[in-house]
C-alpha atoms as a PDB file:
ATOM      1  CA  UNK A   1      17.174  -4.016 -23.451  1.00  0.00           C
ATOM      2  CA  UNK A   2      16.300  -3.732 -19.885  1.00  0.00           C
ATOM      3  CA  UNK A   3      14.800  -0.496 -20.406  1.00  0.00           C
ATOM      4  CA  UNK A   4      12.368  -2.020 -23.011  1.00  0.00           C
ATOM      5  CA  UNK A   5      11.465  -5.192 -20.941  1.00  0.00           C
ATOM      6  CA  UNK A   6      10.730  -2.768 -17.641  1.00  0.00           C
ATOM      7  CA  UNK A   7       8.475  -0.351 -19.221  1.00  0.00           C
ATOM      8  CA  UNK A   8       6.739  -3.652 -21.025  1.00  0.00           C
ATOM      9  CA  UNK A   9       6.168  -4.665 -17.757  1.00  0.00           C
ATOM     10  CA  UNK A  10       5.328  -1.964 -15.734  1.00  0.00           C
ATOM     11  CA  UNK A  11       2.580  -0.589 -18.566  1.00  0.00           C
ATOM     12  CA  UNK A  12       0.950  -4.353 -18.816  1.00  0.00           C
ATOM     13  CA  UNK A  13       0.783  -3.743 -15.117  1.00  0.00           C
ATOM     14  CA  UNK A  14      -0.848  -0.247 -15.590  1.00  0.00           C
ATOM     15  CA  UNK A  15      -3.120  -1.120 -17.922  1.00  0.00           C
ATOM     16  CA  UNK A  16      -4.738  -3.627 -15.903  1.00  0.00           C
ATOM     17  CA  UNK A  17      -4.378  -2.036 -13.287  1.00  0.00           C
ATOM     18  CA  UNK A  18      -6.684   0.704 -14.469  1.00  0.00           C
ATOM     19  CA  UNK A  19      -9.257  -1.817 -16.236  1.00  0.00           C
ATOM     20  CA  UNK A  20     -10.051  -3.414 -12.757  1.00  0.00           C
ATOM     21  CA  UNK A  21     -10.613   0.009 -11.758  1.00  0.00           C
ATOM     22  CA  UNK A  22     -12.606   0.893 -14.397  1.00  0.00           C
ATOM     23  CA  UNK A  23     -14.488  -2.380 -13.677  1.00  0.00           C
ATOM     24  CA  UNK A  24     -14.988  -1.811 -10.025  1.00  0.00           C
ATOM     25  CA  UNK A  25     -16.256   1.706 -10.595  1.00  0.00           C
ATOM     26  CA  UNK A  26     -18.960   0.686 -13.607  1.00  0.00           C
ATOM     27  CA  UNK A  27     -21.858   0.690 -10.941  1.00  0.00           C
ATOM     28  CA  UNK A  28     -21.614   4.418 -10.439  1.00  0.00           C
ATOM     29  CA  UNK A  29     -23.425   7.223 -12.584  1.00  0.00           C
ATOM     30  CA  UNK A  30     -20.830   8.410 -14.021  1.00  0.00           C
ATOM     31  CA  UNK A  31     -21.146  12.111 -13.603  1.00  0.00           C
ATOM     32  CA  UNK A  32     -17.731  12.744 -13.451  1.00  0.00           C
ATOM     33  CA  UNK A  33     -16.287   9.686 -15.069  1.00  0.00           C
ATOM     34  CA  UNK A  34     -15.374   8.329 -11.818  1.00  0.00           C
ATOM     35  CA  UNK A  35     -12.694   5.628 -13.506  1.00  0.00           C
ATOM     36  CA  UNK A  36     -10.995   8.282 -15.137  1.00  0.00           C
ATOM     37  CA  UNK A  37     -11.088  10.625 -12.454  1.00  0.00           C
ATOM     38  CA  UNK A  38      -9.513   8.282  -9.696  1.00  0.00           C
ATOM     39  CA  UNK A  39      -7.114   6.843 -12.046  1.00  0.00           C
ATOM     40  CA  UNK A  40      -5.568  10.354 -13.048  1.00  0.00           C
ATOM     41  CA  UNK A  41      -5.343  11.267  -9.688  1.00  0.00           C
ATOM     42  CA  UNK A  42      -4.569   8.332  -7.774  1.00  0.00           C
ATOM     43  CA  UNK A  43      -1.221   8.234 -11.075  1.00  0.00           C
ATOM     44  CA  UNK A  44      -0.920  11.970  -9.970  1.00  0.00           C
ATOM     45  CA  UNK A  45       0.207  11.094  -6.011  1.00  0.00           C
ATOM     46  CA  UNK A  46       1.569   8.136  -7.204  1.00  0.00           C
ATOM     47  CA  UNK A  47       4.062   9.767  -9.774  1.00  0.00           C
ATOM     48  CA  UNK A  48       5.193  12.522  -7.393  1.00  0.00           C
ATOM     49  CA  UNK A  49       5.610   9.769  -4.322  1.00  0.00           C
ATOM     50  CA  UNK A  50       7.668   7.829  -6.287  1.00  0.00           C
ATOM     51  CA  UNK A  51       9.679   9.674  -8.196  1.00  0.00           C
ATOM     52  CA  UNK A  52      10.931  10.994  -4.751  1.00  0.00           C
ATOM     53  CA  UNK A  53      11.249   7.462  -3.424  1.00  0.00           C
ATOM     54  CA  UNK A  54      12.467   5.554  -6.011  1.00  0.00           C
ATOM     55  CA  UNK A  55      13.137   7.109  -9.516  1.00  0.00           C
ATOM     56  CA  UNK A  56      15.895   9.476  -7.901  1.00  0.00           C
ATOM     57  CA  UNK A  57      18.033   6.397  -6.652  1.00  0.00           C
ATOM     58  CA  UNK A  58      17.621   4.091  -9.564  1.00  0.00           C
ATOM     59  CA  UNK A  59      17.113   5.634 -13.184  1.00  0.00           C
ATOM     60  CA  UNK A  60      15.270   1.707 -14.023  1.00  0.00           C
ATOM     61  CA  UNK A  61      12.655   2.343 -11.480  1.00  0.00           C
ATOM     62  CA  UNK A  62      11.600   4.989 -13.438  1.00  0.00           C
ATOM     63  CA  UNK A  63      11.544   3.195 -16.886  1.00  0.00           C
ATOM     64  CA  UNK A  64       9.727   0.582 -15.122  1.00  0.00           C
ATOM     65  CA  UNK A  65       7.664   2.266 -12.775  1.00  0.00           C
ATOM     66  CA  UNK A  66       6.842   5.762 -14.086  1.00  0.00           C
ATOM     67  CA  UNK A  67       7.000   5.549 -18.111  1.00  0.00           C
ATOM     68  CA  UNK A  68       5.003   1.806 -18.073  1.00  0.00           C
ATOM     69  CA  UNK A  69       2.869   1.182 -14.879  1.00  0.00           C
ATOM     70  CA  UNK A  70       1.975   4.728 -14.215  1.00  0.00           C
ATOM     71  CA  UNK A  71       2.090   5.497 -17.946  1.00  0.00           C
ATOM     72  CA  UNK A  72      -0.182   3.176 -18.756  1.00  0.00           C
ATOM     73  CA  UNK A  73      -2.364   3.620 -15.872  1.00  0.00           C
ATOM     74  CA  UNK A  74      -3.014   7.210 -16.216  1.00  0.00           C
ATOM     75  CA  UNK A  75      -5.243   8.293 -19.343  1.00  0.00           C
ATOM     76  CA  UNK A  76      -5.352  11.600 -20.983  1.00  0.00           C
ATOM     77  CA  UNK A  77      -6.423  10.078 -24.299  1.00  0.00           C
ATOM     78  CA  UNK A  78      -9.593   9.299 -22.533  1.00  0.00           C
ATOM     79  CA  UNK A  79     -10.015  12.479 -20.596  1.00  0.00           C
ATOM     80  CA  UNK A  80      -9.722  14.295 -23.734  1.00  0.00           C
ATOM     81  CA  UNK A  81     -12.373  12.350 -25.342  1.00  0.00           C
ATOM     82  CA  UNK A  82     -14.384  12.683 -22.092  1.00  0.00           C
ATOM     83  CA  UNK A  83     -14.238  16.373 -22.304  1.00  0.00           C
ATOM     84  CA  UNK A  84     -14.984  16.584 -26.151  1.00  0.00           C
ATOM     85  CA  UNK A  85     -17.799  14.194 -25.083  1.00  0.00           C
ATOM     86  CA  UNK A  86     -18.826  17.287 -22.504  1.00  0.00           C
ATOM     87  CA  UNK A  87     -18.416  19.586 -25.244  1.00  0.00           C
ATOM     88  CA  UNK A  88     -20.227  18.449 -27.982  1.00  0.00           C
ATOM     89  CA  UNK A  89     -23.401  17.489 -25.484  1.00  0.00           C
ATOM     90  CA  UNK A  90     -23.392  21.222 -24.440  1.00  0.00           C
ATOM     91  CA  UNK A  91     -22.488  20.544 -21.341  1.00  0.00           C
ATOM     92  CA  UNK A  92     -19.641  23.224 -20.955  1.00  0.00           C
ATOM     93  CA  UNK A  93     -20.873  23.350 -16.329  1.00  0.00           C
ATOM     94  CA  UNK A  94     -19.919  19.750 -16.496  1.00  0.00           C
ATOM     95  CA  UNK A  95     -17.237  20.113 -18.560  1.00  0.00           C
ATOM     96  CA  UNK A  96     -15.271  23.096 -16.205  1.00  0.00           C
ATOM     97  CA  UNK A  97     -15.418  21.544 -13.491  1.00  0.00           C
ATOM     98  CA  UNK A  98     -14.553  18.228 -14.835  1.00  0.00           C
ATOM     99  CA  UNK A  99     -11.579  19.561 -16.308  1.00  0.00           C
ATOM    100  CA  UNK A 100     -10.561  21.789 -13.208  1.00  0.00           C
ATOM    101  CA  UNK A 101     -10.557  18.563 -11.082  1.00  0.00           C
ATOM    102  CA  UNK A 102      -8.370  16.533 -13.270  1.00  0.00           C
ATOM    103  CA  UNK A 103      -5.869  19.248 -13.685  1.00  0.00           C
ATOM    104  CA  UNK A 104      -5.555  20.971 -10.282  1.00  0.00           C
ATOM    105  CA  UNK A 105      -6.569  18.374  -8.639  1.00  0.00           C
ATOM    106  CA  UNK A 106      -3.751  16.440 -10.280  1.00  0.00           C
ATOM    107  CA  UNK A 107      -1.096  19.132 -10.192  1.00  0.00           C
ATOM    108  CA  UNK A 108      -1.770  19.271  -6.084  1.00  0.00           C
ATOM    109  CA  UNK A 109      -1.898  15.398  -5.962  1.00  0.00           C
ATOM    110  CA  UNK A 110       1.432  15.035  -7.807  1.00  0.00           C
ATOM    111  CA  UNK A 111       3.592  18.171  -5.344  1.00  0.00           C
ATOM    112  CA  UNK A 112       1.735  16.326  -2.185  1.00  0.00           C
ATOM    113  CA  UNK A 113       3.020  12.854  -3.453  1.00  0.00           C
ATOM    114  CA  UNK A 114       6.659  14.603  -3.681  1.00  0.00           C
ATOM    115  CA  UNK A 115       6.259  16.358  -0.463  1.00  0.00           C
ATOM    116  CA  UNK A 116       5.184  12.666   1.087  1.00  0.00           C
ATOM    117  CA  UNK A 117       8.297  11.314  -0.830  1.00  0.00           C
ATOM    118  CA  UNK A 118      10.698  13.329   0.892  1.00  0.00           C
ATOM    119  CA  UNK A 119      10.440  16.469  -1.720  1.00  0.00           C
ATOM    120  CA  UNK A 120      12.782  18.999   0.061  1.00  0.00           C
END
């Protein structure tokens, strides 16, 4: 049951989390879509950091931590529908790139949150 209650927690945390974001970010042209962007990356160092902080000493940390704040904070349902916007508006530059930051960007965000952690 503690599992359950921590990754309740942690993804109501997430989620808002990423709506204030989202909200905070709504004044910018959203070339890129900037919310989406910083969330996934900002989850990216954030999941690599703490899994080498925290998760590795206490399984629950990750439940709570990993699985429901960063979980929830993080959004590849929406960066897929972002990039099938891209798609079907022709927009296939926009679209590259856009999809080239999110994933590289995030894989190199994630190892330099582990290497920050204490990643041997």
């Amino acid at each position: 049951m503690k599992k359950y209650i921590a990754i309740s927690c942690g993804a109501m945390i997430g989620a808002i989390s990423r709506y204030a974001i989202a909200l905070s970010l709504a004044s910018l042209t959203p070339f890129f879509f900037t919310a989406t962007l910083v969330v996934n990356l900002l989850g990216a160092f954030c999941i690599g950091f703490i899994f080498k902080k925290l998760v590795e000493r206490n399984p629950l940390w990750h439940d709570f931590l990993i699985t429901g704040l960063l979980g929830s904070f993080t959004t590849f349902s929406l960066l897929t529908y972002e990039n099938y916007t891209l798609a079907d508006t022709g927009d296939f530059l926009t679209l590259s790139i856009y999809l080239a930051i999110n994933l590289f960007g995030g894989f190199m965000l994630a190892f330099l949150g582990m290497k920050s952690g204490g990643a041997s």
